[in-house]
N, C-alpha and C. Protein backbone atom coordinates (compact mmCIF):
# COMPACT_ATOMS: atom_id res chain seq x y z
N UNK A 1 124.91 -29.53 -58.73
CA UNK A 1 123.74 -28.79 -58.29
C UNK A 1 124.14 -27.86 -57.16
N UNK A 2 123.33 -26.71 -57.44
CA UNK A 2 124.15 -25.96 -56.12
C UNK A 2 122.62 -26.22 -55.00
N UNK A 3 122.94 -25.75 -53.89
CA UNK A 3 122.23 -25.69 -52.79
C UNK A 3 122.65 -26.46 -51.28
N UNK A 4 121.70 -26.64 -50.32
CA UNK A 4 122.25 -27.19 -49.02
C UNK A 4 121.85 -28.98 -49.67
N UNK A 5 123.53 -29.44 -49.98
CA UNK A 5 123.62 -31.01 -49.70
C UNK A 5 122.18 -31.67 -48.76
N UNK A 6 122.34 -31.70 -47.90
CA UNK A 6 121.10 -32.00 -47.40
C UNK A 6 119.70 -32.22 -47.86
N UNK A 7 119.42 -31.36 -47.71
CA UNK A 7 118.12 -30.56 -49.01
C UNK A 7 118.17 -31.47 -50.10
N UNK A 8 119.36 -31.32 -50.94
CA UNK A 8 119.61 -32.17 -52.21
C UNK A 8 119.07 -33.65 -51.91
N UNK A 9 120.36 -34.63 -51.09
CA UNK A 9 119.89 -36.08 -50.50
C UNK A 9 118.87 -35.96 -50.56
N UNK A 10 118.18 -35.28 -49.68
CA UNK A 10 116.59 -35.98 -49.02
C UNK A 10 115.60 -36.36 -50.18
N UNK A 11 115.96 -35.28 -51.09
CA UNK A 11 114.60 -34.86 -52.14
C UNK A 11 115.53 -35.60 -53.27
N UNK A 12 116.38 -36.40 -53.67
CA UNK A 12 116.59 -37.65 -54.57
C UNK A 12 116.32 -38.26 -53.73
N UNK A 13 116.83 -39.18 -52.05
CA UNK A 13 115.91 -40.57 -51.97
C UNK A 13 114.68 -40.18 -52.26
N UNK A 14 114.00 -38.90 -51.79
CA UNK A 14 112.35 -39.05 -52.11
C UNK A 14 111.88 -39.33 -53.00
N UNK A 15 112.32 -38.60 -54.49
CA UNK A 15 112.29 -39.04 -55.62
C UNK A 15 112.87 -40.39 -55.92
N UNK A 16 113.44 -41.19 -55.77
CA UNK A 16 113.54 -42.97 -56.24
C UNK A 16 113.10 -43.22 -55.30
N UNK A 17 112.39 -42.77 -54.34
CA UNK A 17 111.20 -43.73 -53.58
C UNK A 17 111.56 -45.25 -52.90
N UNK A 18 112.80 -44.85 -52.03
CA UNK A 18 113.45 -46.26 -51.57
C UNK A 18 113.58 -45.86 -50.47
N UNK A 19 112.73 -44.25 -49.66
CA UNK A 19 112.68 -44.47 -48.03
C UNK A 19 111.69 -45.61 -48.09
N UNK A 20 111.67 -45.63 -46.37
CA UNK A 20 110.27 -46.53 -45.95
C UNK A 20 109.47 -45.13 -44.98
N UNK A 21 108.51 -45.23 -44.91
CA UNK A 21 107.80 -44.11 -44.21
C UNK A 21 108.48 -43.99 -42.87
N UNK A 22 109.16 -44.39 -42.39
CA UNK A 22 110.09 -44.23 -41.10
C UNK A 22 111.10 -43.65 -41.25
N UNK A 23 111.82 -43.93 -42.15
CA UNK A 23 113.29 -43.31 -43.09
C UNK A 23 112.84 -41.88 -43.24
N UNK A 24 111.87 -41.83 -43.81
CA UNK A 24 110.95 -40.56 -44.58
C UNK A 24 110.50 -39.34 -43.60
N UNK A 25 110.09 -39.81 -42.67
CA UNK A 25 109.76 -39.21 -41.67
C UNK A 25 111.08 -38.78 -40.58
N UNK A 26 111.83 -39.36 -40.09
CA UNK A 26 113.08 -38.88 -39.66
C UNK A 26 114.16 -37.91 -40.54
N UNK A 27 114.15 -38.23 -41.90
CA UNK A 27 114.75 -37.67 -43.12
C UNK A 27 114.48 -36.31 -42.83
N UNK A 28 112.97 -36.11 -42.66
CA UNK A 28 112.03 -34.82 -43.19
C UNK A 28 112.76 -33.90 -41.31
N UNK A 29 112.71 -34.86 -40.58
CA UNK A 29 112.67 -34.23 -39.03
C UNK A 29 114.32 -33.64 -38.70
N UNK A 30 115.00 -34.84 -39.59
CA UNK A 30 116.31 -34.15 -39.40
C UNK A 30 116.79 -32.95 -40.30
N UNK A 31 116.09 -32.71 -41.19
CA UNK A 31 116.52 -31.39 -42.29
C UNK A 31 115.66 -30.42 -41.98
N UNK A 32 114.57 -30.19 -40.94
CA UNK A 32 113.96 -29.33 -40.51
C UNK A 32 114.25 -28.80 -39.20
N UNK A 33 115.07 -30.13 -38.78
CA UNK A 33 115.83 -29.17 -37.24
C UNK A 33 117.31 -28.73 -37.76
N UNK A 34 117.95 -29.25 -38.69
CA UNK A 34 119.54 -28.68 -39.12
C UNK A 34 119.23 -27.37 -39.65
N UNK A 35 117.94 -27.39 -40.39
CA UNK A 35 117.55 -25.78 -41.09
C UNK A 35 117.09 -24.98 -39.70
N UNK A 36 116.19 -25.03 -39.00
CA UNK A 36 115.45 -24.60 -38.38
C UNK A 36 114.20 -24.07 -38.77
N UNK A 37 113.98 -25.15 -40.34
CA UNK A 37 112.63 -24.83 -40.98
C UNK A 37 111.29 -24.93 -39.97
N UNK A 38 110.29 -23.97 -40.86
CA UNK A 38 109.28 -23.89 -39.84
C UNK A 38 108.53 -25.38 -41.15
N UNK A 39 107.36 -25.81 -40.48
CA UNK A 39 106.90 -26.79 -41.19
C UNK A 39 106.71 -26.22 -42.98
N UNK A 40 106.18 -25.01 -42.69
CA UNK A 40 106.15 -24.66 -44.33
C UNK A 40 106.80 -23.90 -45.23
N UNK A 41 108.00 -23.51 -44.62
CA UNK A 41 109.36 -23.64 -45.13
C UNK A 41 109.83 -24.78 -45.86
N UNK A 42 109.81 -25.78 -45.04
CA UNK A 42 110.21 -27.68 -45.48
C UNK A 42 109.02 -28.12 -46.44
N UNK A 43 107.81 -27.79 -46.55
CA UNK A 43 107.20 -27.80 -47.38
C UNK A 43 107.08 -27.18 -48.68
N UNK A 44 107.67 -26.26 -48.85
CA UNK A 44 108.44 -25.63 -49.98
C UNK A 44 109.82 -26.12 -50.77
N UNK A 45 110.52 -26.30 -49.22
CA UNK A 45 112.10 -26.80 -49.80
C UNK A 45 111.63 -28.56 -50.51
N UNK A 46 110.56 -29.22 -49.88
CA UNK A 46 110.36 -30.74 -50.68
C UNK A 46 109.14 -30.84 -51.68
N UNK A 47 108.51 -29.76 -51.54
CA UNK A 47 107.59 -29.78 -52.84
C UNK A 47 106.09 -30.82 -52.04
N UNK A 48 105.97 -31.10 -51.22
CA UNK A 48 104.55 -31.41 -50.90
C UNK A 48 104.06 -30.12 -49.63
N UNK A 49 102.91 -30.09 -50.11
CA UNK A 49 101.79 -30.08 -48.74
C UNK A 49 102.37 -29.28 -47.80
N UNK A 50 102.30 -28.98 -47.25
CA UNK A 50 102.41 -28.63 -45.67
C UNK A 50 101.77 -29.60 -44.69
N UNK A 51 100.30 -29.74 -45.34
CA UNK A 51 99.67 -30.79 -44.37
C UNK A 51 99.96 -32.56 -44.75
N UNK A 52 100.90 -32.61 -45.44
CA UNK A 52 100.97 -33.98 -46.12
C UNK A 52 102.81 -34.13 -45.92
N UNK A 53 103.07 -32.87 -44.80
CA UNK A 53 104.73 -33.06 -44.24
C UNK A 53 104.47 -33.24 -43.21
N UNK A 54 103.18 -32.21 -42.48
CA UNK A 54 102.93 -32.77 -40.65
C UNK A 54 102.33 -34.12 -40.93
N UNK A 55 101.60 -34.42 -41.49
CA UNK A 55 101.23 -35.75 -41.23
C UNK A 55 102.17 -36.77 -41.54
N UNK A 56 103.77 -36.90 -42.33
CA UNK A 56 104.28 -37.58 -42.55
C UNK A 56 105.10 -37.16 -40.87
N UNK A 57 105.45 -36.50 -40.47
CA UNK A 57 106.33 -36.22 -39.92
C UNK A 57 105.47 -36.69 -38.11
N UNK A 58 104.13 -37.16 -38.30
CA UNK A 58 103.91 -37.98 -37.43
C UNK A 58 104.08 -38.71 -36.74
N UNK A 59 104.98 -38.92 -37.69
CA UNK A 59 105.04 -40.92 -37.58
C UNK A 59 106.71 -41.03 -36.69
N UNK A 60 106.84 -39.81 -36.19
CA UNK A 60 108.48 -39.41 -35.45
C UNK A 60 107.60 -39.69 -34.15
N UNK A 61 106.77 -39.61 -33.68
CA UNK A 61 105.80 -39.48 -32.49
C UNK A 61 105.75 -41.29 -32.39
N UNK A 62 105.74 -42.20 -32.80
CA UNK A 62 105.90 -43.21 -32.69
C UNK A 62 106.51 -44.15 -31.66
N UNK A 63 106.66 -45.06 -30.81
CA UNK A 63 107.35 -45.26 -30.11
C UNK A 63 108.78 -45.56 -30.52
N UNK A 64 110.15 -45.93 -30.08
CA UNK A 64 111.05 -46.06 -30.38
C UNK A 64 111.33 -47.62 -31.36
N UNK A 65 110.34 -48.13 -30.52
CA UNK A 65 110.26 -50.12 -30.94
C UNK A 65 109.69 -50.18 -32.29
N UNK A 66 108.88 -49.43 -32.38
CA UNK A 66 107.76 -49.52 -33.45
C UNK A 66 108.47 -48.90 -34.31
N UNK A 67 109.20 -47.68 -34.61
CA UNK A 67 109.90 -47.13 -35.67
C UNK A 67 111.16 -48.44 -35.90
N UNK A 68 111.64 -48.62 -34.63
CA UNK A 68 112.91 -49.48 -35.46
C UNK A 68 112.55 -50.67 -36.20
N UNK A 69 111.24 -51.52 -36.09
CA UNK A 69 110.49 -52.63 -36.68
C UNK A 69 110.31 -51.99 -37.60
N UNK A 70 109.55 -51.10 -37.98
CA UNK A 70 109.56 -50.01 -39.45
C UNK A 70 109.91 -50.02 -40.05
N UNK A 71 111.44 -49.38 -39.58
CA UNK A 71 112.75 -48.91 -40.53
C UNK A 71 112.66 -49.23 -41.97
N UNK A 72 112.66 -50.90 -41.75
CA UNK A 72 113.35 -51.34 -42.98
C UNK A 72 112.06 -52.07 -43.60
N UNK A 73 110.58 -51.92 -43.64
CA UNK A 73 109.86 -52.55 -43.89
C UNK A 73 108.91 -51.22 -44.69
N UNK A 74 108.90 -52.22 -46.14
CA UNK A 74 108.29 -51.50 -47.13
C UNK A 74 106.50 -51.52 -46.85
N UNK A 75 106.77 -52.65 -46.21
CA UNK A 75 104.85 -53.23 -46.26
C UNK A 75 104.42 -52.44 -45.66
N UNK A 76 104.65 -52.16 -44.26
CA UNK A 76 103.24 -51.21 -43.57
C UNK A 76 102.97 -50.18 -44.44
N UNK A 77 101.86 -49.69 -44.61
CA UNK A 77 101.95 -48.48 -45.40
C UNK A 77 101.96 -46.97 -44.75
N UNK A 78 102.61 -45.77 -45.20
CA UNK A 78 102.20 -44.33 -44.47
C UNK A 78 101.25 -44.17 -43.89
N UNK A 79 99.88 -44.29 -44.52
CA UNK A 79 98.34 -43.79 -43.74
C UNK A 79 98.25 -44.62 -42.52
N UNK A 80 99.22 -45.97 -43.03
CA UNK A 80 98.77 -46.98 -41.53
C UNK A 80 99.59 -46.07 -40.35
N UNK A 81 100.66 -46.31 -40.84
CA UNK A 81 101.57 -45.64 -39.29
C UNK A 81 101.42 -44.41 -39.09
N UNK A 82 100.70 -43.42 -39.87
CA UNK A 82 100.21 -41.93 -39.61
C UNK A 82 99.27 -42.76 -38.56
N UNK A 83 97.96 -43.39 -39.06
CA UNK A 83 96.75 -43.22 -38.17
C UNK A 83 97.47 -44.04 -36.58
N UNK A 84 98.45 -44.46 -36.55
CA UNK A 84 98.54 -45.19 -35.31
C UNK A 84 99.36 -43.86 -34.44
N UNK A 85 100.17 -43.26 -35.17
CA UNK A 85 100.72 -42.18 -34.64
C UNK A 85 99.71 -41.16 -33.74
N UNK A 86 98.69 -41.24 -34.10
CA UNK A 86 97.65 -40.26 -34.05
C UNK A 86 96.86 -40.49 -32.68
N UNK A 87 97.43 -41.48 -31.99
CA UNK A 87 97.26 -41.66 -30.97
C UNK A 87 97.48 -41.19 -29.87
N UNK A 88 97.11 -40.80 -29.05
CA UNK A 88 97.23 -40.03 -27.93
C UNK A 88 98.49 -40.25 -26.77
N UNK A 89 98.71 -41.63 -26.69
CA UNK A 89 99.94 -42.33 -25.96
C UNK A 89 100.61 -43.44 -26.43
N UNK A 90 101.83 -43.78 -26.25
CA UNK A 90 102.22 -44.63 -26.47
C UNK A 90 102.03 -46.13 -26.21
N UNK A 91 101.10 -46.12 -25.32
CA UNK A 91 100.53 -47.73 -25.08
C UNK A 91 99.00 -47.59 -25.82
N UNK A 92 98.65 -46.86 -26.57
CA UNK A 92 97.39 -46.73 -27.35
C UNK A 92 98.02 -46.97 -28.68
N UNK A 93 99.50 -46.09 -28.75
CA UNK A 93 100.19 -46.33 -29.95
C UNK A 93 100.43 -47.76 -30.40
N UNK A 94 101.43 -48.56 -29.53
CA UNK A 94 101.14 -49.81 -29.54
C UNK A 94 100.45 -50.78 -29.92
N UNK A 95 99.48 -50.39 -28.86
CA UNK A 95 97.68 -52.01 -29.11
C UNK A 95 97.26 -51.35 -30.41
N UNK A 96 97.60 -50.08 -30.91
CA UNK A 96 96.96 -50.46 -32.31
C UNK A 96 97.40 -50.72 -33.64
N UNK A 97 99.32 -50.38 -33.35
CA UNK A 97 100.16 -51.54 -33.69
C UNK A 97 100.22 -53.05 -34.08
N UNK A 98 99.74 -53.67 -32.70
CA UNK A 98 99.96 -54.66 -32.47
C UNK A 98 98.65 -55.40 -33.43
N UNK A 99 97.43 -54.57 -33.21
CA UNK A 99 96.28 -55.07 -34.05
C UNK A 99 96.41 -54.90 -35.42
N UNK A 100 97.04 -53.55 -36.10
CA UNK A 100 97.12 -53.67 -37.14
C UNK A 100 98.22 -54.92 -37.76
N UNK A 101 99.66 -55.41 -37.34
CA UNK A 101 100.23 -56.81 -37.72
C UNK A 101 99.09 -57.42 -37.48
N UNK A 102 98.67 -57.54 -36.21
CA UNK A 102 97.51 -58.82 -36.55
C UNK A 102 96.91 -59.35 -37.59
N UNK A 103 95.96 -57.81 -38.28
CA UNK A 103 95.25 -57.91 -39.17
C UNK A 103 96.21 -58.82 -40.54
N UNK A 104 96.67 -57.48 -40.73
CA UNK A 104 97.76 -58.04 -41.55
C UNK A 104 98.12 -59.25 -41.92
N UNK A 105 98.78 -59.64 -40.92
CA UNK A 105 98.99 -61.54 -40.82
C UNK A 105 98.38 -62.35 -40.67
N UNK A 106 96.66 -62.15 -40.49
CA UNK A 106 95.13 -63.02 -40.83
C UNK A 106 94.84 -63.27 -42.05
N UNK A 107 95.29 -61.24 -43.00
CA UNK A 107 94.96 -60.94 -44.13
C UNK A 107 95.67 -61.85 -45.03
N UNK A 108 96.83 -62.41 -44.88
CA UNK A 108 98.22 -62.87 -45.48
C UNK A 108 98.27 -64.41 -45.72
N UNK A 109 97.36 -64.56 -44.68
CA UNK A 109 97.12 -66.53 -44.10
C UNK A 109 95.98 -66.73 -44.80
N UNK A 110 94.93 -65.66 -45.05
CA UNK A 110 93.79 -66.29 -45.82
C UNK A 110 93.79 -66.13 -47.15
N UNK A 111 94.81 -65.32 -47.47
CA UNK A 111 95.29 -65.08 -48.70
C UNK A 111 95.90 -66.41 -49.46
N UNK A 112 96.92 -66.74 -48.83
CA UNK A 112 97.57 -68.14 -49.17
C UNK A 112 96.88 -69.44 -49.18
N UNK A 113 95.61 -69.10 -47.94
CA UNK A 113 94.95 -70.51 -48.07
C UNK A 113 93.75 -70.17 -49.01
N UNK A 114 92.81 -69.70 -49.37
CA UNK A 114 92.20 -69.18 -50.29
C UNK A 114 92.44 -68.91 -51.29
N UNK A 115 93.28 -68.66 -52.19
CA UNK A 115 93.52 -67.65 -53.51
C UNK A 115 93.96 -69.03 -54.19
N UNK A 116 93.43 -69.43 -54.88
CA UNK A 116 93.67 -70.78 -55.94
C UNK A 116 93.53 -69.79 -57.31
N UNK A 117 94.67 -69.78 -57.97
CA UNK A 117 94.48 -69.01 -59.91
C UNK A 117 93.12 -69.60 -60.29
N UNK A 118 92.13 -68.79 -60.53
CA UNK A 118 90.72 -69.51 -61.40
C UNK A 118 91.30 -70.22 -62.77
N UNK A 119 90.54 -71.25 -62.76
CA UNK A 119 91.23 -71.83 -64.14
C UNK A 119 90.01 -71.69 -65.15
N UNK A 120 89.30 -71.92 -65.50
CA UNK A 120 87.82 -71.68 -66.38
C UNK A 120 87.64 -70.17 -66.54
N UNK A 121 86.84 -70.33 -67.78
CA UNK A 121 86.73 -68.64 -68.23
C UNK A 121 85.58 -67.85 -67.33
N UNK A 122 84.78 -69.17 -66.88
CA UNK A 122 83.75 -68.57 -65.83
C UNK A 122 83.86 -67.78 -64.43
N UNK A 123 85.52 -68.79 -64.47
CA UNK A 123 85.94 -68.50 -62.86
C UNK A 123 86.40 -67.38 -62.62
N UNK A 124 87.59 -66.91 -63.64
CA UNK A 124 88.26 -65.79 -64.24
C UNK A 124 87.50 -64.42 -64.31
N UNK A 125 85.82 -64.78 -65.08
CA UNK A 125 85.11 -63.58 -65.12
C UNK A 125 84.66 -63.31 -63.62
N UNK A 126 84.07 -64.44 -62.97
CA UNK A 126 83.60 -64.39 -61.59
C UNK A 126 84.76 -63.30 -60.66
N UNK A 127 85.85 -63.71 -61.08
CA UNK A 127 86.90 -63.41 -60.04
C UNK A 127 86.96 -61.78 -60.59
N UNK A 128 87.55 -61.68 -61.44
CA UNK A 128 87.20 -60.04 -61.73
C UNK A 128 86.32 -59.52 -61.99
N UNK A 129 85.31 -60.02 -61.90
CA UNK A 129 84.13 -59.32 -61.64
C UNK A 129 84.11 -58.52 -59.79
N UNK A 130 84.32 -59.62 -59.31
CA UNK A 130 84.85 -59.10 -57.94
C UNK A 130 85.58 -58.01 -57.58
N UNK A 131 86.78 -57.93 -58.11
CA UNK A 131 88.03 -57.39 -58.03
C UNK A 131 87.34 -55.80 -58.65
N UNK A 132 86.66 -55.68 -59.29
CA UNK A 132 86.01 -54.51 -60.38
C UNK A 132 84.98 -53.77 -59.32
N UNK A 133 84.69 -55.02 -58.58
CA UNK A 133 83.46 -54.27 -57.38
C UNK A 133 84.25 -53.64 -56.57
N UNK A 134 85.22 -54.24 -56.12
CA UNK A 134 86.31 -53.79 -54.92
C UNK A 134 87.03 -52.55 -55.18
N UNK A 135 87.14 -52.18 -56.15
CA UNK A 135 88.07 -51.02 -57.24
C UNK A 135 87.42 -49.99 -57.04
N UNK A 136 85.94 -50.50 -57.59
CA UNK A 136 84.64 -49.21 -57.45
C UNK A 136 84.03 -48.70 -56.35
N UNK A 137 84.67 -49.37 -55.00
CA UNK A 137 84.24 -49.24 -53.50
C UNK A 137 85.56 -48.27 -53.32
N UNK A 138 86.93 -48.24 -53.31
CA UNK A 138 87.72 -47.45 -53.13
C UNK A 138 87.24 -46.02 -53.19
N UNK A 139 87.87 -45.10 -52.69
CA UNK A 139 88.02 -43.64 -51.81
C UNK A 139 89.47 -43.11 -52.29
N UNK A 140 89.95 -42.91 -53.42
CA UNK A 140 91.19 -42.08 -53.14
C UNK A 140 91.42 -40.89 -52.69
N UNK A 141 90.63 -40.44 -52.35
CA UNK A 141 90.47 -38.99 -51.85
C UNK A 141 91.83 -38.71 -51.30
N UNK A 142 92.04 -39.24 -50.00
CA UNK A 142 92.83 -38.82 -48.99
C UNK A 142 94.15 -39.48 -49.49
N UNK A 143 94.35 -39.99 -50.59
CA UNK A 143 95.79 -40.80 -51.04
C UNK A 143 96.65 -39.96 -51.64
N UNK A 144 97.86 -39.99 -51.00
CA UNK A 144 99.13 -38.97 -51.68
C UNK A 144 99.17 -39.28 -53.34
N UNK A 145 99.49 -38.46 -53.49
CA UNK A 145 100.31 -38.34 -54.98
C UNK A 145 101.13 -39.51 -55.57
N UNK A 146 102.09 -40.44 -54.70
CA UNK A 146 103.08 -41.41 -54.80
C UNK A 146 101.92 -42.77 -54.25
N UNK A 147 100.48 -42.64 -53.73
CA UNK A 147 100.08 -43.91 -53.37
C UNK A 147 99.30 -43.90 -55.29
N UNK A 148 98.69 -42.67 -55.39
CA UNK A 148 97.96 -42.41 -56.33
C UNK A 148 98.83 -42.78 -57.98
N UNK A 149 99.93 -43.09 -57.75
CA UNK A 149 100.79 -43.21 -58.49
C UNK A 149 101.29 -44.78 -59.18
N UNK A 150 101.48 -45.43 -57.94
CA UNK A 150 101.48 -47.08 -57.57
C UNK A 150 100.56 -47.46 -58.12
N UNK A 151 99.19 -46.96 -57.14
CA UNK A 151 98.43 -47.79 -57.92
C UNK A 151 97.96 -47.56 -59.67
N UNK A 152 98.48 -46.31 -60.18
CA UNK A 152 98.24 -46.57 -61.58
C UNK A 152 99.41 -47.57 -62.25
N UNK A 153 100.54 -47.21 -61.82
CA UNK A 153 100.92 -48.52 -62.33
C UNK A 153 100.88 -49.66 -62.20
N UNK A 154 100.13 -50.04 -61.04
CA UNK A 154 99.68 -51.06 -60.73
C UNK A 154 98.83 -51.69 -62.05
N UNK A 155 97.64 -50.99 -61.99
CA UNK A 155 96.90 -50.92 -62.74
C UNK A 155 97.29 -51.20 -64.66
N UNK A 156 98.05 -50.47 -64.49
CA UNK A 156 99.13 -50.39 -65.96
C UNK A 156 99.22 -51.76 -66.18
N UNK A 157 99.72 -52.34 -65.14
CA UNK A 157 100.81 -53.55 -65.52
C UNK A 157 99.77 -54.68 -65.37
N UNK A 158 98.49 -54.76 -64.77
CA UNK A 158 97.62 -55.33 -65.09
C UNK A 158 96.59 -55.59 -66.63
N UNK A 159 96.36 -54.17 -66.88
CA UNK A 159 96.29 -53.99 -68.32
C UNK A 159 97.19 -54.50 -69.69
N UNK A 160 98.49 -54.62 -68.80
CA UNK A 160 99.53 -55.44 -69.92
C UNK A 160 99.43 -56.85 -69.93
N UNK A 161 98.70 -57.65 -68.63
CA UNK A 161 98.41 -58.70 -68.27
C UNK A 161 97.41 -59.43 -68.96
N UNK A 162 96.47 -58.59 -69.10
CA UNK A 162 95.41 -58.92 -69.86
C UNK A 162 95.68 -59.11 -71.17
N UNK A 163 95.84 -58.15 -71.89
CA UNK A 163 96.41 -57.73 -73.14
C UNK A 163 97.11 -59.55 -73.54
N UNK A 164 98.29 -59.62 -73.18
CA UNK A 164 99.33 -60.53 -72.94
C UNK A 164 98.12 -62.05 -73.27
N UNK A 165 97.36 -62.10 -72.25
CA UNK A 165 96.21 -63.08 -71.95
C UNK A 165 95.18 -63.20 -73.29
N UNK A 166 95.03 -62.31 -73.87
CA UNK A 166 93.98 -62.22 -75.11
C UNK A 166 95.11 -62.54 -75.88
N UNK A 167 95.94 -61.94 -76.11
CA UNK A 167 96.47 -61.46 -77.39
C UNK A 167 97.88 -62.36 -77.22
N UNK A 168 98.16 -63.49 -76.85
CA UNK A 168 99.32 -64.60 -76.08
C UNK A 168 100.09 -63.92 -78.21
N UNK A 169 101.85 -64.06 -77.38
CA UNK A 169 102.97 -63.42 -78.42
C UNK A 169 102.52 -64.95 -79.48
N UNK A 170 102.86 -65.00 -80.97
CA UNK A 170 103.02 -66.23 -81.57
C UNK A 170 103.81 -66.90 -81.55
């Protein structure tokens, strides 16, 4: 391929999708200061947004602690560490850090102690019946392209689940 190496890297990890939004965001910060791209320059050279590169490129505004806990962690998600970025200081950055793991690890504990597989066909409908309400309350509006993406295959592979469930191989 011809072009600036650089350029190249960034936009294959982006494409196999094995940064973490920290990776992603430094990635984007270091090929825009080696270029001396203006933001929508780099938004051209990677194919999103302009406003969906400043907002990734947020998350460089982060404290130093909080990116290196990051780094290597798939779970937090982008919108989370955008909206904490978005903070005015770094000890605001933080406490809302610190609240979002919180949440997180409440979310995780009641998950494990709660979530028993429904076993009855009643329980099963009950339970996705739920899950169908929760689906229909969602907002994708503001979701990238790659969240908007996940979750269809998410979705996909649920549909194969089912399928699988009616239709068990002979």
């Amino acid at each position: 391929m011809e072009g600036n190496p650089s350029e190249i890297a960034l936009v294959e990890n982006l494409l196999r999708q094995d940064l973490t939004s920290v990776e992603e965001a430094e990635a984007l910060q270091r090929l825009k200061d080696e270029q001396q791209y203006t933001d929508e320059q780099l938004s051209g050279v990677i194919g999103k947004a302009r406003t969906t590169i400043s907002d990734i490129m947020l998350i460089n505004r982060l404290p130093v602690e909080i990116r290196d806990e990051c780094r290597g962690d798939h779970k937090i998600s982008k919108s989370a560490l955008i909206e904490i970025a978005r903070k005015k200081q770094a000890r605001g950055m933080q406490t809302a850090y610190e609240k979002h793991k919180e949440k997180a690890k409440k979310a995780a504990e009641g998950r494990t102690k709660r979530e028993k597989a429904p076993q009855t066909a009643e329980d099963v409908i009950k339970w996705l019946s739920r899950a169908a309400g929760n689906l229909g309350a969602v907002d994708a509006s503001a979701w990238t392209e790659e969240e908007k993406s996940a979750l269809n295959q998410t979705l996909l592979n649920l549909q194969e689940t089912i399928q699988s469930l009616l239709n068990p191989p002979a």
